[in-house]
Protein backbone atom coordinates (compact mmCIF):
# COMPACT_ATOMS: atom_id res chain seq x y z
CA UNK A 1 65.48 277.91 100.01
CA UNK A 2 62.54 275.94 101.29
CA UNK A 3 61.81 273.21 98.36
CA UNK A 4 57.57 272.46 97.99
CA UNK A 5 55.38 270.15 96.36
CA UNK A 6 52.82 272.45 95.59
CA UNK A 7 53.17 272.76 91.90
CA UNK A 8 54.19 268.71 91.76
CA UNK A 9 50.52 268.10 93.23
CA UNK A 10 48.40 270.75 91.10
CA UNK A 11 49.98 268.68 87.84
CA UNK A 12 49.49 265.08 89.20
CA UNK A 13 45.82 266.60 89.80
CA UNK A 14 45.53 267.75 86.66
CA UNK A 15 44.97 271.46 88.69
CA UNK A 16 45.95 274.68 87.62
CA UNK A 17 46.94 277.91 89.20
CA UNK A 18 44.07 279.74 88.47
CA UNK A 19 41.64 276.60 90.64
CA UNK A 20 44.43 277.09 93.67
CA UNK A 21 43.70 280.64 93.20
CA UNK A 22 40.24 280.17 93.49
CA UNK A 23 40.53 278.02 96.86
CA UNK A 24 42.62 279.74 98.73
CA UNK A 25 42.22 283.61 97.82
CA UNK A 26 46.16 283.74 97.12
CA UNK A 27 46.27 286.13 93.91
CA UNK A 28 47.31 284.31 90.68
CA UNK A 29 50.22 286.76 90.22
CA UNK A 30 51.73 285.45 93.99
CA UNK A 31 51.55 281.87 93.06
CA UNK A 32 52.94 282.27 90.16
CA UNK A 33 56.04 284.12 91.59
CA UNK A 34 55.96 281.36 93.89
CA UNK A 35 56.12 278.81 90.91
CA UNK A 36 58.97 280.79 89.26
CA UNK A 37 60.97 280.80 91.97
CA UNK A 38 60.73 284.72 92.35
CA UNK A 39 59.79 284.37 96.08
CA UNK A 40 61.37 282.08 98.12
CA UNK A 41 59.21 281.41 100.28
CA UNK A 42 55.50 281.70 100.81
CA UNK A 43 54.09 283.01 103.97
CA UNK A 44 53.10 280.82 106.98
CA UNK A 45 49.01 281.72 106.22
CA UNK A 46 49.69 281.08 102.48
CA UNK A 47 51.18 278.03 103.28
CA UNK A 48 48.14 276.62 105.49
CA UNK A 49 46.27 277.82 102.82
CA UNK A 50 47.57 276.00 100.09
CA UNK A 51 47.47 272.96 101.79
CA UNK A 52 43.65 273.13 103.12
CA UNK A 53 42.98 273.32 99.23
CA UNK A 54 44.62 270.56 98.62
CA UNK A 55 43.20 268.54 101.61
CA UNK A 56 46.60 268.12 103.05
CA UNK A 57 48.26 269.55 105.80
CA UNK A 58 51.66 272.17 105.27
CA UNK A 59 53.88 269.15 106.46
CA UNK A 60 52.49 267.39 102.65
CA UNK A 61 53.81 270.59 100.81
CA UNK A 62 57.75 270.36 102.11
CA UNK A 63 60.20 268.38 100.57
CA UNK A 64 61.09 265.30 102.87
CA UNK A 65 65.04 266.53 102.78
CA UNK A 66 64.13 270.05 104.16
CA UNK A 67 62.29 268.11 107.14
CA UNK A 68 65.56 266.09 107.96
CA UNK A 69 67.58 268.82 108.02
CA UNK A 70 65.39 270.65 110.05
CA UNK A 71 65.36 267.46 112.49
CA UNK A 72 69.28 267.64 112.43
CA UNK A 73 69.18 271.27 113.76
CA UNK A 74 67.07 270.65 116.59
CA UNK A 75 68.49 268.58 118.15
């Protein structure tokens, strides 16, 4: 399971879901499954989305172990 910083960001921001919502067209009811860990993963176009919002870029969102790792296994 991929580990994000979406949620981490929208509360340093003082953000909620409904503003991401808003941004990015991604339904309220997705993000939320995505904040409660009922979907693993969010899609590729969700993910660009997300960060464009946020005025990052989908690198931003992962967790800095999952990118080692995934440095490991490329090589």
């Amino acid at each position: 399971m991929m580990k994000t910083h979406i949620f981490e960001i929208l509360e340093s921001r003082s953000l909620r879901v409904y503003w991401l919502a808003k941004h990015t067209g991604i339904s309220e009811q997705l993000l939320s499954k995505y904040k409660n860990k009922k979907i693993e993963n969010t899609a590729l176009i969700n993910s660009y989305k997300i960060a464009k919002a946020l005025g990052g870029t989908i690198d931003d969102l992962i967790d800095e172990e999952i990118k080692i790792l995934n440095l490991k296994h490329t090589k």
